[in-house]
PDB file of N, CA and C in Angstrom:
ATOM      1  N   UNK A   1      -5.452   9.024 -22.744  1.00  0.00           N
ATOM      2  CA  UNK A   1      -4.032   9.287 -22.569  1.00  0.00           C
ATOM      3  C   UNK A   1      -3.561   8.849 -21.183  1.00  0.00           C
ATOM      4  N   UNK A   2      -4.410   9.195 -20.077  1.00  0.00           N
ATOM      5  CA  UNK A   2      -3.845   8.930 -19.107  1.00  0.00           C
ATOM      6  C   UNK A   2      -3.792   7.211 -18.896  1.00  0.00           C
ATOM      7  N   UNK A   3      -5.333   6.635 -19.320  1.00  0.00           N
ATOM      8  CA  UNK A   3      -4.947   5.249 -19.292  1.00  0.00           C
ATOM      9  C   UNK A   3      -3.628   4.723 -19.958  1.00  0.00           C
ATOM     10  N   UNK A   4      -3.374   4.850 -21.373  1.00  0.00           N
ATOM     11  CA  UNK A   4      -1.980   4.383 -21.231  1.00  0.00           C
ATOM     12  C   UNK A   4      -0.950   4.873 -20.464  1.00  0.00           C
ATOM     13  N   UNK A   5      -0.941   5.654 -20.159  1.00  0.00           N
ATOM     14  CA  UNK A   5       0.311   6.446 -19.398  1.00  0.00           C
ATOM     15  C   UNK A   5       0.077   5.603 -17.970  1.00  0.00           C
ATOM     16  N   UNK A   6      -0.838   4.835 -17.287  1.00  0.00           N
ATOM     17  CA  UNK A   6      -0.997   4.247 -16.448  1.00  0.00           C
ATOM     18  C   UNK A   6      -0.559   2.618 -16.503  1.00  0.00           C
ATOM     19  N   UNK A   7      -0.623   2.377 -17.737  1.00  0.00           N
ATOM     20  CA  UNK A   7      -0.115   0.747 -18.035  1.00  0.00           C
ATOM     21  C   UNK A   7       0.957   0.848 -18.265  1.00  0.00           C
ATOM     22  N   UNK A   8       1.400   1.957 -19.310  1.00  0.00           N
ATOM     23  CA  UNK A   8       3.200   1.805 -19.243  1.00  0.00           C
ATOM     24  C   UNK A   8       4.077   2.004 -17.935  1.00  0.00           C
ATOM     25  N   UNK A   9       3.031   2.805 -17.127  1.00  0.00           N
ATOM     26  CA  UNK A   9       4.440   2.569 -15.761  1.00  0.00           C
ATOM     27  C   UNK A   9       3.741   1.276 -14.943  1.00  0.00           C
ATOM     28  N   UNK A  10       2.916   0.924 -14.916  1.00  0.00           N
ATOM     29  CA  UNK A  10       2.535  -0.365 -14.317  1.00  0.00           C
ATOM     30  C   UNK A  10       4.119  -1.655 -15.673  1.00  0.00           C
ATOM     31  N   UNK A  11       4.002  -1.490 -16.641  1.00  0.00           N
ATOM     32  CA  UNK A  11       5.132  -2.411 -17.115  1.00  0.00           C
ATOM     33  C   UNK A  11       5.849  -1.864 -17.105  1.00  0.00           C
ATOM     34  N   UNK A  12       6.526  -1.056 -16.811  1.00  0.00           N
ATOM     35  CA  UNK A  12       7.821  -0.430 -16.275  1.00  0.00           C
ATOM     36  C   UNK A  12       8.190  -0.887 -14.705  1.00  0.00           C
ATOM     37  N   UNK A  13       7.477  -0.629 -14.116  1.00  0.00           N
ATOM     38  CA  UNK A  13       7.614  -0.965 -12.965  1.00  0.00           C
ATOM     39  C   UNK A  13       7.806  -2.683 -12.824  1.00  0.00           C
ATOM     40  N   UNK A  14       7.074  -3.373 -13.394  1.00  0.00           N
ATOM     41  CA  UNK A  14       7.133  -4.808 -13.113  1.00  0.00           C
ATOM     42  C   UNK A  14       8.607  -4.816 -13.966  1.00  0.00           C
ATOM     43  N   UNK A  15       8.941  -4.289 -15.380  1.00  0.00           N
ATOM     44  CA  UNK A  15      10.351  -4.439 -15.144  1.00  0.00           C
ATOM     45  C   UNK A  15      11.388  -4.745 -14.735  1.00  0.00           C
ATOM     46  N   UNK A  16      11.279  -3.316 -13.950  1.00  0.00           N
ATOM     47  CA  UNK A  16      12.170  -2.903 -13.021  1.00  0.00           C
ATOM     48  C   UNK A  16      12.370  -4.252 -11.487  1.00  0.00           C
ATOM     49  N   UNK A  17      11.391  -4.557 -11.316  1.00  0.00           N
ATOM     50  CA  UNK A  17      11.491  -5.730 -10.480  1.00  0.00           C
ATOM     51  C   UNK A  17      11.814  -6.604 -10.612  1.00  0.00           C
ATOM     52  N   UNK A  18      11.884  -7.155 -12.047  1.00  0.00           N
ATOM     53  CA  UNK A  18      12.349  -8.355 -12.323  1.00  0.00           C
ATOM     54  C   UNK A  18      14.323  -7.966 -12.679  1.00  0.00           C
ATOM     55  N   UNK A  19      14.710  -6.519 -13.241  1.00  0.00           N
ATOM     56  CA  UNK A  19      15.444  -6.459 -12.895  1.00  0.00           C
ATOM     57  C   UNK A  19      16.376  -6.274 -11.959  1.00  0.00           C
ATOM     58  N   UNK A  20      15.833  -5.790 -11.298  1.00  0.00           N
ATOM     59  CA  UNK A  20      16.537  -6.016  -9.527  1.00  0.00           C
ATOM     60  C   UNK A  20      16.706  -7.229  -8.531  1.00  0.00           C
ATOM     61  N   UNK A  21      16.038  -8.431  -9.186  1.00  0.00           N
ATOM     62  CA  UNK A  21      16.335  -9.377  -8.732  1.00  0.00           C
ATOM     63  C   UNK A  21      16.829 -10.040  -9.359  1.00  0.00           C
ATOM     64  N   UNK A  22      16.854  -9.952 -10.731  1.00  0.00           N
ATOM     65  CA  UNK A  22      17.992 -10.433 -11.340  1.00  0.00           C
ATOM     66  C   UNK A  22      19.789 -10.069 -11.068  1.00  0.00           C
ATOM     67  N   UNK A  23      19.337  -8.738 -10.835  1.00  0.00           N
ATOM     68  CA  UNK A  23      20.679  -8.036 -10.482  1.00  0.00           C
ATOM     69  C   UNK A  23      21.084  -8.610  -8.569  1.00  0.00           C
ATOM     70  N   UNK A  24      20.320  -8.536  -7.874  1.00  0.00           N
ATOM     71  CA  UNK A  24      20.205  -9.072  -6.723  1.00  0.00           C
ATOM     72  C   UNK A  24      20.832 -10.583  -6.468  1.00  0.00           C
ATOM     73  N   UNK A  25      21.118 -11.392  -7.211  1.00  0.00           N
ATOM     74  CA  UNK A  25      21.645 -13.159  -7.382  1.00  0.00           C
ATOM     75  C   UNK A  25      22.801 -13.188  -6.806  1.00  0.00           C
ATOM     76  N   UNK A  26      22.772 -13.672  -5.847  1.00  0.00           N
ATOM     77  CA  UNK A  26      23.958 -13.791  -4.737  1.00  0.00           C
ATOM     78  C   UNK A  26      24.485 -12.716  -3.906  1.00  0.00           C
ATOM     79  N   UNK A  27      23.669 -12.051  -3.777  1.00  0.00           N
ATOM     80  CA  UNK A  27      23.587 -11.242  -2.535  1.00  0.00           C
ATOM     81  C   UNK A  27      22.681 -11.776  -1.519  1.00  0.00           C
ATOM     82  N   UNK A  28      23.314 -12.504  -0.416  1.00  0.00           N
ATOM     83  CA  UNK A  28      22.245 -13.290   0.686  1.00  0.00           C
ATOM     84  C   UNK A  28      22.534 -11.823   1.776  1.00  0.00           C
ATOM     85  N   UNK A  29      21.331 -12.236   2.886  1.00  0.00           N
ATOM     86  CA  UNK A  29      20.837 -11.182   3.247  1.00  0.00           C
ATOM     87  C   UNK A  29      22.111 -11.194   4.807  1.00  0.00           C
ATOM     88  N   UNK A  30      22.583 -12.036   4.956  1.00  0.00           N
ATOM     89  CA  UNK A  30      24.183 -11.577   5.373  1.00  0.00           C
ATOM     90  C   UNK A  30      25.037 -10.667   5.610  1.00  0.00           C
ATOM     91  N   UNK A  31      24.975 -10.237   3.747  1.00  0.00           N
ATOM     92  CA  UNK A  31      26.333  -9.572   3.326  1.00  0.00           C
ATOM     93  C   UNK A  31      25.163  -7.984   3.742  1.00  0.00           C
ATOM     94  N   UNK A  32      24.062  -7.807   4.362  1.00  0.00           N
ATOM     95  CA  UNK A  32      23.401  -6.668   3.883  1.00  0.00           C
ATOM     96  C   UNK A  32      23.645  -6.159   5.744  1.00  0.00           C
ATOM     97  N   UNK A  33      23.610  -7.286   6.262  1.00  0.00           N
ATOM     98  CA  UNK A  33      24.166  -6.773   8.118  1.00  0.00           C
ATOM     99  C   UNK A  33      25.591  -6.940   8.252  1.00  0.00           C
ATOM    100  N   UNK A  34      26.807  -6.905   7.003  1.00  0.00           N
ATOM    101  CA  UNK A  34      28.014  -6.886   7.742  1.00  0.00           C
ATOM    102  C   UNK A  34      28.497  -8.503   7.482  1.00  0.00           C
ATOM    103  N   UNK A  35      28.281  -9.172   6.557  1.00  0.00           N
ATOM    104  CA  UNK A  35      28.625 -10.488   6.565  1.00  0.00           C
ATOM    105  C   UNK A  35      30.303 -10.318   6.261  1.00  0.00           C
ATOM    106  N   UNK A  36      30.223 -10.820   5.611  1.00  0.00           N
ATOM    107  CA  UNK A  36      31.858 -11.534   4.803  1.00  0.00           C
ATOM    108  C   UNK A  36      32.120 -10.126   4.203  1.00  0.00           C
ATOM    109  N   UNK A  37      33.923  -9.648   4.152  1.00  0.00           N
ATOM    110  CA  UNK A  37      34.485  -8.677   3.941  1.00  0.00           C
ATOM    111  C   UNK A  37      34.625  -8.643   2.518  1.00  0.00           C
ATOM    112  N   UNK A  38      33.978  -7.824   1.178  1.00  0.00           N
ATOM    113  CA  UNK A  38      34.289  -8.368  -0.371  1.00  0.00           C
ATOM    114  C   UNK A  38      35.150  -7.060  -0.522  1.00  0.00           C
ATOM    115  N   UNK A  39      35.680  -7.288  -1.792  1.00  0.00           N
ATOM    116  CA  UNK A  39      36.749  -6.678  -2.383  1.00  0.00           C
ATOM    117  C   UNK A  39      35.628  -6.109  -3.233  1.00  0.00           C
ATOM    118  N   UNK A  40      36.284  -4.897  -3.824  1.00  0.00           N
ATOM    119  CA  UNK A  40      35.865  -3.779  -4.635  1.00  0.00           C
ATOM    120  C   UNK A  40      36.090  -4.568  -6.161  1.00  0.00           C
ATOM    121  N   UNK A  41      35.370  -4.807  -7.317  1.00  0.00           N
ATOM    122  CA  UNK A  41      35.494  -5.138  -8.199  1.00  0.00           C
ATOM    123  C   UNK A  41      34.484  -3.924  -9.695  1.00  0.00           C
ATOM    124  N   UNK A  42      34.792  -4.317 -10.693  1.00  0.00           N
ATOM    125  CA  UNK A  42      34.164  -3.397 -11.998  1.00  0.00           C
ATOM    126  C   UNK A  42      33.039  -4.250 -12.192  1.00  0.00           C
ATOM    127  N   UNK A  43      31.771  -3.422 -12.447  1.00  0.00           N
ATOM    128  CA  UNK A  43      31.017  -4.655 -13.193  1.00  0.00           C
ATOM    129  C   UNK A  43      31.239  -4.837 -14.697  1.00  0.00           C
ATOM    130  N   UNK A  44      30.845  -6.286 -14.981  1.00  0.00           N
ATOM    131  CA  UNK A  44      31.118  -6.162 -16.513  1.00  0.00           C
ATOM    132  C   UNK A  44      30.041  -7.030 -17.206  1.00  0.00           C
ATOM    133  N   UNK A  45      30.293  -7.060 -17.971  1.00  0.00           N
ATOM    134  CA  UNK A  45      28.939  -7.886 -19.197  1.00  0.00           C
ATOM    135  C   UNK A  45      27.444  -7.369 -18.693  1.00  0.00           C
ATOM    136  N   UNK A  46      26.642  -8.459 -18.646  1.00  0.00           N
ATOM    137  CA  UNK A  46      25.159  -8.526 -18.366  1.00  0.00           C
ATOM    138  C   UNK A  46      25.305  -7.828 -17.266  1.00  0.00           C
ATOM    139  N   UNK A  47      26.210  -7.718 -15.832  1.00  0.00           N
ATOM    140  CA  UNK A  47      26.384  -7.414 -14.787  1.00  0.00           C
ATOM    141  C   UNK A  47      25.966  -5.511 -14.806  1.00  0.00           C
ATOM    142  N   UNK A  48      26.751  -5.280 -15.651  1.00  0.00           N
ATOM    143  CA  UNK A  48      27.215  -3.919 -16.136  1.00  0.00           C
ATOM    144  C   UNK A  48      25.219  -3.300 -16.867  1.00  0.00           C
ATOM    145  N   UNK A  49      24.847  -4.454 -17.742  1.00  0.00           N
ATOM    146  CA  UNK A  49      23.514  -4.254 -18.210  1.00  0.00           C
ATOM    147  C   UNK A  49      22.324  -4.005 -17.478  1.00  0.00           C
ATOM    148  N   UNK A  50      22.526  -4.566 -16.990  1.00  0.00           N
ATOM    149  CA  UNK A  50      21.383  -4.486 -15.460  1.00  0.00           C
ATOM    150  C   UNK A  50      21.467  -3.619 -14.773  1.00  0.00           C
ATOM    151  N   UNK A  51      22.299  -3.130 -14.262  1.00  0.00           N
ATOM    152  CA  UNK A  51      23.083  -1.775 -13.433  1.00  0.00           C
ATOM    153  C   UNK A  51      22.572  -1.005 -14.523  1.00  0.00           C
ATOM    154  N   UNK A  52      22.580  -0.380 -15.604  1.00  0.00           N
ATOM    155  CA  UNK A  52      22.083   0.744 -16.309  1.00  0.00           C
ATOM    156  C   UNK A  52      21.107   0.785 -16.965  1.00  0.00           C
ATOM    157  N   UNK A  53      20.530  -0.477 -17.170  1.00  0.00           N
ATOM    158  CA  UNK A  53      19.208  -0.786 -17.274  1.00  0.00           C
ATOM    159  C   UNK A  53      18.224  -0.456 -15.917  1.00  0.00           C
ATOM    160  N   UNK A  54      18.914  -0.700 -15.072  1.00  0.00           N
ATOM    161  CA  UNK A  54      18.007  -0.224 -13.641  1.00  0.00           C
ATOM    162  C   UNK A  54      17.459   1.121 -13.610  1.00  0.00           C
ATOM    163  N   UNK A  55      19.142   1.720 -13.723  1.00  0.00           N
ATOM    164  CA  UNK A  55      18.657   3.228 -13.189  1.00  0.00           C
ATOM    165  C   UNK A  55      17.625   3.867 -14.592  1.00  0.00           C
ATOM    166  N   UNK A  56      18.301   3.041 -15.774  1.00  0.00           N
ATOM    167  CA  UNK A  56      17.192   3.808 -17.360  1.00  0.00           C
ATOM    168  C   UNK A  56      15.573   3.665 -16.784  1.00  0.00           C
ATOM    169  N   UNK A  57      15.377   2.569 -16.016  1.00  0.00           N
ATOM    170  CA  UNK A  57      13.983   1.937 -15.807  1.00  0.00           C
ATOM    171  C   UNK A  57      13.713   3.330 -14.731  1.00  0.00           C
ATOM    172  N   UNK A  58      14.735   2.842 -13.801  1.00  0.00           N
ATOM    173  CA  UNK A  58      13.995   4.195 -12.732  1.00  0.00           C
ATOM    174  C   UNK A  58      13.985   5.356 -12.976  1.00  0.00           C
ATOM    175  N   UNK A  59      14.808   6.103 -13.571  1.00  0.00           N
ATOM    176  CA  UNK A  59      14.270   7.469 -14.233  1.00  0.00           C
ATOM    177  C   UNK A  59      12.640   7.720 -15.112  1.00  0.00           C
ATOM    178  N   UNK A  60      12.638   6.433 -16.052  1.00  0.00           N
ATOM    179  CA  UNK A  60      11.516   6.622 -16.822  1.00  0.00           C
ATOM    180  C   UNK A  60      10.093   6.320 -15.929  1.00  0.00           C
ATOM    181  N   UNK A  61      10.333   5.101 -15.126  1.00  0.00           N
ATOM    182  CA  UNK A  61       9.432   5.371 -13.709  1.00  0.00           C
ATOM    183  C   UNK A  61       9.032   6.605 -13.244  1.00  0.00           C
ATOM    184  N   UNK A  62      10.009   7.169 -13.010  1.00  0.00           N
ATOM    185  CA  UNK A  62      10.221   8.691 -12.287  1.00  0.00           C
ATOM    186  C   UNK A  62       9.168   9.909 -12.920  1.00  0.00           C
ATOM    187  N   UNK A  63       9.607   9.434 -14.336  1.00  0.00           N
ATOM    188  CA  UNK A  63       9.119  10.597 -15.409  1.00  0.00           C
ATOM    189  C   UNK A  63       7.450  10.018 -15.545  1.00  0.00           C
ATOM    190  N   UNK A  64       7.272   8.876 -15.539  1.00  0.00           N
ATOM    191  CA  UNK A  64       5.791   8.754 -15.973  1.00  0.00           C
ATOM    192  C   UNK A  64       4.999   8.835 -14.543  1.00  0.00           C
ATOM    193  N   UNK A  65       5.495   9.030 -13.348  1.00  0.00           N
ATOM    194  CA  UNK A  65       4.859   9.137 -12.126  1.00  0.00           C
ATOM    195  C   UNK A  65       4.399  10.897 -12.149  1.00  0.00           C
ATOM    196  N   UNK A  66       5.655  11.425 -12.471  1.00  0.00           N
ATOM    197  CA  UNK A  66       5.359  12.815 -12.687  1.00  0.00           C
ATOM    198  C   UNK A  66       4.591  13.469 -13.757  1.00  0.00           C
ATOM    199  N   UNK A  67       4.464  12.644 -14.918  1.00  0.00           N
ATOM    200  CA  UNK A  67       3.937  13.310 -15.674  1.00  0.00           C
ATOM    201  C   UNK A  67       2.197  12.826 -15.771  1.00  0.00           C
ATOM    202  N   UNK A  68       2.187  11.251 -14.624  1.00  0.00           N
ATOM    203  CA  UNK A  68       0.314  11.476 -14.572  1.00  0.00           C
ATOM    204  C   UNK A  68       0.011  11.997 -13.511  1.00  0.00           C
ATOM    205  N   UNK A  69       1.356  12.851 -12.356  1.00  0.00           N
ATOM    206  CA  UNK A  69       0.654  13.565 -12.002  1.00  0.00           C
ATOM    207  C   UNK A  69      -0.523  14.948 -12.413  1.00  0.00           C
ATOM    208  N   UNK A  70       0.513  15.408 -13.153  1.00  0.00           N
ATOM    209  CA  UNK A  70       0.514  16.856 -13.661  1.00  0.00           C
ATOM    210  C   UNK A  70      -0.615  16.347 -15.078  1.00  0.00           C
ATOM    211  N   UNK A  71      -1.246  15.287 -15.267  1.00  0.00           N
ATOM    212  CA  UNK A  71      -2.105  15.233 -16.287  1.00  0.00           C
ATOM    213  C   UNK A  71      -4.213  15.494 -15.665  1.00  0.00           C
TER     214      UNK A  71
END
């Protein structure tokens, strides 16, 4: 049990990385010290997917870290 519970957050986690840099695409490291002034916008489409796909990934991260603790 615990071995799988150890591979699914190992592919969860690689996931999660590939979604964050997907989500990450045109953010240069600039805008992260104060670059260029952007306007407030909605996300939408795939934009919007990734954003709640992230946090779904990091909760379930969350949950399988905690639960091989406690195994």
């Amino acid at each position: 049990m615990k071995n799988i519970l150890l591979l699914a957050q190992i592919a969860v986690s690689i996931t999660l990385i590939v979604v964050i840099l997907l989500q990450a695409k045109g953010a240069g490291l600039s805008s992260v010290f104060g670059g260029q002034g952007t306007f407030y916008r909605s996300k939408r489409g795939i934009e919007k997917l990734f954003f709640f796909l992230t946090i779904f990934l990091a909760l379930l991260f969350l949950i399988f870290s905690v639960a091989g603790v406690t195994l």
